[in-house]
Protein backbone atom coordinates (compact mmCIF):
# COMPACT_ATOMS: atom_id res chain seq x y z
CA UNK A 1 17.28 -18.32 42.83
CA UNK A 2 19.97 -20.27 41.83
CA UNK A 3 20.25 -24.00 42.95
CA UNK A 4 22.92 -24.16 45.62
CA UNK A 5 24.45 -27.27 43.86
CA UNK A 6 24.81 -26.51 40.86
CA UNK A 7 28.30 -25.21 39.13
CA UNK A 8 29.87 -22.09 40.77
CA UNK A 9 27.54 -21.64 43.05
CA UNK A 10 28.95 -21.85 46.58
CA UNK A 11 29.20 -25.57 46.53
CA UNK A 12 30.86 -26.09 42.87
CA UNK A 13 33.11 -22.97 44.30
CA UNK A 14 34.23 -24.89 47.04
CA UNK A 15 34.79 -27.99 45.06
CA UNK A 16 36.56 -26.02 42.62
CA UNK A 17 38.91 -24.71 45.18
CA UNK A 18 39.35 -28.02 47.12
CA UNK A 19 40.88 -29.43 44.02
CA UNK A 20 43.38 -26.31 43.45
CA UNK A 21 44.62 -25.95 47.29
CA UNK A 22 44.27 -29.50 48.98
CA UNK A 23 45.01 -31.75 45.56
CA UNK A 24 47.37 -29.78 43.84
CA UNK A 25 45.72 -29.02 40.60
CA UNK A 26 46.89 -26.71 38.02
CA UNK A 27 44.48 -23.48 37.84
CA UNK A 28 44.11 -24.51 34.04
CA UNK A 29 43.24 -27.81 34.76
CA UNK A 30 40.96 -27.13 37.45
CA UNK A 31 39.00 -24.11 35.18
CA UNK A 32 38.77 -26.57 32.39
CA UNK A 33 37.05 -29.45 34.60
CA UNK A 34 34.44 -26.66 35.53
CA UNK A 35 34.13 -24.74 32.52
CA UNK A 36 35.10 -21.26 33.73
CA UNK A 37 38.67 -19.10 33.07
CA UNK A 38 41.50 -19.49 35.20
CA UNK A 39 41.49 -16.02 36.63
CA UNK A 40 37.93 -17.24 38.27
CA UNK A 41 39.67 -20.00 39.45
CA UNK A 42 42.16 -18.10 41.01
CA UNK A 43 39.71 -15.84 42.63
CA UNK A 44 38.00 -18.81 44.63
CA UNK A 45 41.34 -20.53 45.59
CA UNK A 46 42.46 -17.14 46.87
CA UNK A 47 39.02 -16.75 49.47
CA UNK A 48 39.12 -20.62 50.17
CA UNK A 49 42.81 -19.92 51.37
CA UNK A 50 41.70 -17.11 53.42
CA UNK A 51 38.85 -18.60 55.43
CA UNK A 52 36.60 -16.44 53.50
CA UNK A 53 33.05 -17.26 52.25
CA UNK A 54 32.60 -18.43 48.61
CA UNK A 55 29.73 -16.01 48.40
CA UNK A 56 29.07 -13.19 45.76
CA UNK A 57 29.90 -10.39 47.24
CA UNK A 58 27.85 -6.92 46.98
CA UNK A 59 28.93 -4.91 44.06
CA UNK A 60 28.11 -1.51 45.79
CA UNK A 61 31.45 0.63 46.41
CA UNK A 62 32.60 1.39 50.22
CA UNK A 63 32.77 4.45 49.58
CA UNK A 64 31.40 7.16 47.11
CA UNK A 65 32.79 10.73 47.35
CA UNK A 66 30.35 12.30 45.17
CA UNK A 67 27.39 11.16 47.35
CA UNK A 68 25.49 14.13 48.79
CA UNK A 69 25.90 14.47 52.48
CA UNK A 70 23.12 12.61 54.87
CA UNK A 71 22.93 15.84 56.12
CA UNK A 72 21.52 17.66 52.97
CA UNK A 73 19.92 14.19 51.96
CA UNK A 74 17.90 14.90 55.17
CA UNK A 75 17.21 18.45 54.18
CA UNK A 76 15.86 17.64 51.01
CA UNK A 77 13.34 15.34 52.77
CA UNK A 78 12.07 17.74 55.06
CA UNK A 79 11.95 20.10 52.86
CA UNK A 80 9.44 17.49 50.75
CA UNK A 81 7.90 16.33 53.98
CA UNK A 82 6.62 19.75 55.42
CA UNK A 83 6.25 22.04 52.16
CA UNK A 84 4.63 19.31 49.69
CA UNK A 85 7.54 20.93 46.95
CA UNK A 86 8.58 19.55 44.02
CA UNK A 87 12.00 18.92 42.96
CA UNK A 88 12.55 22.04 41.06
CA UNK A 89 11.38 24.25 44.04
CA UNK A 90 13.40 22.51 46.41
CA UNK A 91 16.80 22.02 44.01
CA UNK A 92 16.82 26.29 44.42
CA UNK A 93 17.77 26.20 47.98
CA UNK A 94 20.93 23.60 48.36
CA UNK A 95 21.58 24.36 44.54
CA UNK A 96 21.00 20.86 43.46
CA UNK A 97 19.74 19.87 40.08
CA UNK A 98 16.63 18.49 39.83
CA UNK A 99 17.67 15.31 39.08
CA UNK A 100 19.80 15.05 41.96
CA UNK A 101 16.96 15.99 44.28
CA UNK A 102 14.45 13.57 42.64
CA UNK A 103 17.27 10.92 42.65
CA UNK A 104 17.49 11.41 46.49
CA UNK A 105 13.39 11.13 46.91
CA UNK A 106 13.62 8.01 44.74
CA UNK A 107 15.99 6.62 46.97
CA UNK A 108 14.09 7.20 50.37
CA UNK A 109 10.76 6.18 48.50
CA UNK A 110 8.86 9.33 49.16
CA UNK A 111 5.61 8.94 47.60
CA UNK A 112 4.78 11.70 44.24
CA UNK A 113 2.89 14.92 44.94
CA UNK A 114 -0.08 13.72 43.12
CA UNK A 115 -0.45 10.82 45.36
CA UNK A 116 -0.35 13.25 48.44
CA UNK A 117 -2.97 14.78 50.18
CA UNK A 118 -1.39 18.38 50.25
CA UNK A 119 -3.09 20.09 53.34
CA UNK A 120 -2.19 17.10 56.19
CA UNK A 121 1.28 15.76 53.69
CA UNK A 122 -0.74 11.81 54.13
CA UNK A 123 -0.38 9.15 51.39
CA UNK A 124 -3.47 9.62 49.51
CA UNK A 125 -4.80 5.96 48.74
CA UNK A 126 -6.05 5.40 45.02
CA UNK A 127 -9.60 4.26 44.85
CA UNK A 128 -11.09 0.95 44.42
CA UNK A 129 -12.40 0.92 40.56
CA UNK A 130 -16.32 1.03 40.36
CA UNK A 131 -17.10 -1.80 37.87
CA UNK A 132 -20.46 -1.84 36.92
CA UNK A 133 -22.74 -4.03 34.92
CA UNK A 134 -26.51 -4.04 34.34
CA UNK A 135 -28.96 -6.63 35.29
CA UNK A 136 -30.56 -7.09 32.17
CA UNK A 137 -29.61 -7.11 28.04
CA UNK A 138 -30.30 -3.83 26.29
CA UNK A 139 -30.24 -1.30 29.44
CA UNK A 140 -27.55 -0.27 28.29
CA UNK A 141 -25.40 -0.40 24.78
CA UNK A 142 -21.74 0.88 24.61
CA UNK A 143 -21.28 2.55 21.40
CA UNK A 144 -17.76 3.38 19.69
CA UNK A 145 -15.44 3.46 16.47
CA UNK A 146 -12.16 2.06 16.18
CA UNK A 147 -10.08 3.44 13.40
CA UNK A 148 -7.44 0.94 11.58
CA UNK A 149 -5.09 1.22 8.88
CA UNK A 150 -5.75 -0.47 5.80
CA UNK A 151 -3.44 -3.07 4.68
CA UNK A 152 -2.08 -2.71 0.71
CA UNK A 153 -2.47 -5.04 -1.48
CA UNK A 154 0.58 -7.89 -1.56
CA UNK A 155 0.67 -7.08 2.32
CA UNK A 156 2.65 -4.11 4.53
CA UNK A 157 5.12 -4.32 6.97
CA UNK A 158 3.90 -7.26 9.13
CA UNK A 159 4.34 -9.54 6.10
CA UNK A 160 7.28 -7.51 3.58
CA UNK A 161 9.57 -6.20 6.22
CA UNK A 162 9.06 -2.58 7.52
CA UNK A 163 11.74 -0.77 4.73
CA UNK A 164 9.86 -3.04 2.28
CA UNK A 165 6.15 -2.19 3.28
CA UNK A 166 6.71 1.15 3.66
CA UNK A 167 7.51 1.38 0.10
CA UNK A 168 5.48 -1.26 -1.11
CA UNK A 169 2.49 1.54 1.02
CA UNK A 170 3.42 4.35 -0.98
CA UNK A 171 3.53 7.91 0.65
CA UNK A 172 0.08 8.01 1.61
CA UNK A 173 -0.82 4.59 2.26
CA UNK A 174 -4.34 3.38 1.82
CA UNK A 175 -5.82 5.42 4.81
CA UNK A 176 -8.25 3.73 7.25
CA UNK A 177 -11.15 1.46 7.66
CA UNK A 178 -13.45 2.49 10.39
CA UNK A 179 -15.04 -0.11 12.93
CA UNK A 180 -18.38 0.61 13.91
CA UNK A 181 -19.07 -0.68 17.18
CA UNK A 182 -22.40 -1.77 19.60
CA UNK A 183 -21.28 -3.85 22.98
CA UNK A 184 -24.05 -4.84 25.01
CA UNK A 185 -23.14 -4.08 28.83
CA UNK A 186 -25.07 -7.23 30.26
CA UNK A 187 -24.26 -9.50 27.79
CA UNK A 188 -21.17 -8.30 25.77
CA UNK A 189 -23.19 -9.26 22.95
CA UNK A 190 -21.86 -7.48 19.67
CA UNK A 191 -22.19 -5.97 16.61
CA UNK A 192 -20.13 -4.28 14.43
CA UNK A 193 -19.47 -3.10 10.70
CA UNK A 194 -16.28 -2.26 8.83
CA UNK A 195 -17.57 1.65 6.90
CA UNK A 196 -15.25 3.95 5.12
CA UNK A 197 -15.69 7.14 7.79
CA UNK A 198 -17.09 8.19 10.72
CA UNK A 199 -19.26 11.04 9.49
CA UNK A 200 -22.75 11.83 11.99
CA UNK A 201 -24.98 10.50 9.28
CA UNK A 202 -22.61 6.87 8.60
CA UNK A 203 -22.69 7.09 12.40
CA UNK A 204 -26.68 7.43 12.41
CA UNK A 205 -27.23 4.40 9.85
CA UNK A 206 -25.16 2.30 11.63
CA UNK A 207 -27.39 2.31 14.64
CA UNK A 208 -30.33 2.05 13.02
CA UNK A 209 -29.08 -1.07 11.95
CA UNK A 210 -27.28 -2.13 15.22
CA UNK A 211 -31.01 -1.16 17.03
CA UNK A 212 -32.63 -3.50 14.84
CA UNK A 213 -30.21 -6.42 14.70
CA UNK A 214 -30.77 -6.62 18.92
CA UNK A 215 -34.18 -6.40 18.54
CA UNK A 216 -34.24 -9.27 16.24
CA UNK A 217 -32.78 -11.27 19.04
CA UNK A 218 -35.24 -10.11 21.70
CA UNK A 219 -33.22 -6.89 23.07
CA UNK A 220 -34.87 -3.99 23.26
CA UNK A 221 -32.37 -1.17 24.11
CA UNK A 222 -33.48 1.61 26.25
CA UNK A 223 -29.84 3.84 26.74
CA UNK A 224 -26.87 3.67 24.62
CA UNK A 225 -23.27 5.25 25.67
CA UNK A 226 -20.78 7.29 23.29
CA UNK A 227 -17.68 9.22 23.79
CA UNK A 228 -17.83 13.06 22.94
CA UNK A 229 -17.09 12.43 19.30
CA UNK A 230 -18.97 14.49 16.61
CA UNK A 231 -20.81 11.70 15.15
CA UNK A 232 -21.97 11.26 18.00
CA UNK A 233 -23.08 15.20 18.64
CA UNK A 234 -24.95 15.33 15.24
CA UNK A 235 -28.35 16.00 14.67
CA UNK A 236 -28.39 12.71 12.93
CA UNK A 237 -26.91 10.38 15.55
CA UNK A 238 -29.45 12.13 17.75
CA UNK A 239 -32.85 11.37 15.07
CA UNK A 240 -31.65 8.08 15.40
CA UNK A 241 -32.07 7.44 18.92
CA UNK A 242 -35.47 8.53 18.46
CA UNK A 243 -37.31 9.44 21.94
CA UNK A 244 -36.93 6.40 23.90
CA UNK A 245 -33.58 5.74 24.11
CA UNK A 246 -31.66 7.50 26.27
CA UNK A 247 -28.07 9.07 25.11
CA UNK A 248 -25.59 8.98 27.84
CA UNK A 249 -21.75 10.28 27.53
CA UNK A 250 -18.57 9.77 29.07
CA UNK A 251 -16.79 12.80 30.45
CA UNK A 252 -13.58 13.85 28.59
CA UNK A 253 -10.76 12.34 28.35
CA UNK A 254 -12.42 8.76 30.51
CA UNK A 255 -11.96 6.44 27.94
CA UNK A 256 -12.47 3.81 31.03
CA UNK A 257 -16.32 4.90 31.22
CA UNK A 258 -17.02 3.00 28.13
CA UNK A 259 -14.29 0.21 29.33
CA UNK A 260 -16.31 -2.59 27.65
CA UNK A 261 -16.36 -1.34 24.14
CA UNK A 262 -12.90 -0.38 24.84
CA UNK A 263 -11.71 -3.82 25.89
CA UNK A 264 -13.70 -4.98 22.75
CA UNK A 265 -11.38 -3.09 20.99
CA UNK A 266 -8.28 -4.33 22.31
CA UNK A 267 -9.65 -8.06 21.96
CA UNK A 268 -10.26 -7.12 18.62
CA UNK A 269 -6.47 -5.85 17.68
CA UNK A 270 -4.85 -9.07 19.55
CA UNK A 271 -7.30 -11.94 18.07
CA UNK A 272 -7.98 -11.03 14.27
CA UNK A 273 -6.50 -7.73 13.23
CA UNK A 274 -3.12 -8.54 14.11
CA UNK A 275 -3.26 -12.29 14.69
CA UNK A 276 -1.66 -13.38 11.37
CA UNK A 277 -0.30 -11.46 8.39
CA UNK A 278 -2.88 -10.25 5.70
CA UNK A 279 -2.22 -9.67 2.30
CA UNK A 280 -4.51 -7.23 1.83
CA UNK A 281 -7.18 -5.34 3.48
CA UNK A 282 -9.94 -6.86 1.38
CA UNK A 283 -8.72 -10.79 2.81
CA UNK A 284 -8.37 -9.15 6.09
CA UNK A 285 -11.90 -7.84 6.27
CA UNK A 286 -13.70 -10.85 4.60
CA UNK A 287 -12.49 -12.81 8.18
CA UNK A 288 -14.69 -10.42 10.26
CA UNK A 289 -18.14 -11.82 10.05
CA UNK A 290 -16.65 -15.43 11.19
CA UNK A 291 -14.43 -14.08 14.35
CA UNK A 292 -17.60 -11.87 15.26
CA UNK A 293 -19.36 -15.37 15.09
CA UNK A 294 -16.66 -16.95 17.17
CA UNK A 295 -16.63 -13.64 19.64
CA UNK A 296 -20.33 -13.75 20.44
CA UNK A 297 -20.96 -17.50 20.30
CA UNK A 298 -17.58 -19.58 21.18
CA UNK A 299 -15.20 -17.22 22.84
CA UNK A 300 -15.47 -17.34 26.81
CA UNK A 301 -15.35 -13.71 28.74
CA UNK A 302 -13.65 -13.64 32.06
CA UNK A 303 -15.61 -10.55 32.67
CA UNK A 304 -19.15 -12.54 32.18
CA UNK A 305 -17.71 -15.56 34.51
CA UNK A 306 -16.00 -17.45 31.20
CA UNK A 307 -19.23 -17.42 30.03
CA UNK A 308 -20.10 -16.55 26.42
CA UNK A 309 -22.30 -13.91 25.28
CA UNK A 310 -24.51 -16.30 23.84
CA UNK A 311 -25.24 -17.38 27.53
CA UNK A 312 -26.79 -14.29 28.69
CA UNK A 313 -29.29 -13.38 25.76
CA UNK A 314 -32.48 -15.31 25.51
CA UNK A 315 -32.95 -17.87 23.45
CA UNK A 316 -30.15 -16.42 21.14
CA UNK A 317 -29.74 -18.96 18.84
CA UNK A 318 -33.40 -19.98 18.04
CA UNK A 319 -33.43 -23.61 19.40
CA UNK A 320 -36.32 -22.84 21.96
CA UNK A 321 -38.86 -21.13 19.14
């Protein structure tokens, strides 16, 4: 909101036009004192001669002759109302375009099909997200891979330009690193590696080494969660496990079931992939064991009550032993 004294707003208007009709300035001389052309000048003289209010007035038109009717406005409501139709279906019987017929339900903010409950035509109201965390560490590990472009060496894009770094990438580019992941849902304790694939038996190794890093700090892990990837379908992955932890998986196509790996991903993009400018992939991945340090042991979680993850495990860092 503008402030109502400042310059051409409805005071510095009125000023403006005070010194143009009662003192006799020139409209040059007046739209030079307060910086604006003379034809603006004119135009608040003009109202202040009138009587009229040095307002901004509404830039909608009096009148639009290509506006649809209120009558078939109205029909097309009804017609949304009491059939649950979309706009093609109900463009067929005024002969309407769709757009014109979803422009119209815009307009009287009708709600979306998918947000209606079509045998009573109610609002349908979106349910509260279940957020759930368990009580202890190692109940429950959120397992995932994050595949990222390596960067070429002398840098790509972020650091030559994108015509630049698309040449300097050749054709092909340098193909991907993948990013092993294992969140802990109590604690959001993690660990992670940087391996060239995502093969079942890479997979397999990697949480045979993710089991035993948690059980060197005291968490014993009894379920782990994956997506439906098939790494994660292999007879390897599943050797792994062994028989006493239990493999859970998200349905299709609900990345938000594993949410915390997920967000672990996305915290991971924004705080050291893409932070700063690498000149290569090799400088970029010799940073990861430090901002894994800093992620587990410095950076506060809003999540976890802006505690760290160091806070919920244990006796994590040895100073009790």
């Amino acid at each position: 909101m503008v402030h109502p004294n400042a310059p051409l707003t409805p005071e510095g208007r009125r000023r403006l036009a005070v010194l143009i009709v009662e003192e006799g300035w020139t409209l040059r001389r007046a739209a030079e004192r307060f910086q604006c052309s003379p034809a603006t000048a004119a135009r608040w003289a003009t109202r202040y001669r009138a009587g009229e209010p040095l307002t901004d007035r509404s830039s909608r038109p009096h009148h639009s002759p290509s506006r649809l009717p209120r009558r078939t406005e109205r029909r097309i409501v009804a017609l949304r109302v009491t059939r649950r139709w979309g706009p093609h279906r109900i463009g067929y019987h005024p002969g309407l375009p769709r757009v014109t017929v979803g422009r119209v339900l815009g307009r009287y903010r009708l709600p979306l099909l998918v947000h209606v409950d079509q045998a009573t035509g109610q609002r349908v109201r979106a349910p509260e997200p279940v957020r759930y965390e368990h009580e202890h560490p190692g109940e429950l590990v959120h397992v995932d891979i994050k595949k990222l472009g390596r960067i070429p060496d002398g840098g790509g894009h972020r650091v030559l330009g994108r015509a630049a770094g698309r040449r300097h990438s050749g054709k092909r580019g340098r193909g991907y690193a993948y990013l092993h992941h294992a969140v802990d849902d109590h604690s959001r304790l993690a660990y992670s590696e940087i391996l060239a694939d995502e093969r079942g038996v890479t997979a397999a190794r990697f949480w045979r080494r993710a089991r035993a890093w948690f059980a060197k700090r005291g968490i014993g892990v009894t379920a782990v969660l994956t997506d439906n990837g098939s790494c994660y379908r292999s007879r390897a992955f599943a050797r792994s496990l062994g028989k006493k932890v239990k493999h859970r998986r998200t349905r299709p196509y609900r990345p938000q079931t594993n949410g915390k790996v997920e967000r672990f991903n996305r915290t991971l993009l924004a705080e050291w992939a893409y932070v700063r400018p690498y000149t290569s992939d090799e400088a970029r991945a010799a940073t990861y064991a430090d901002w894994l340090h800093h992620y587990n042991h410095h950076r506060p979680h809003t999540g976890i009550d802006g505690a760290v993850p160091a806070d919920r495990v244990h006796n994590l860092t040895g100073k009790y032993t």
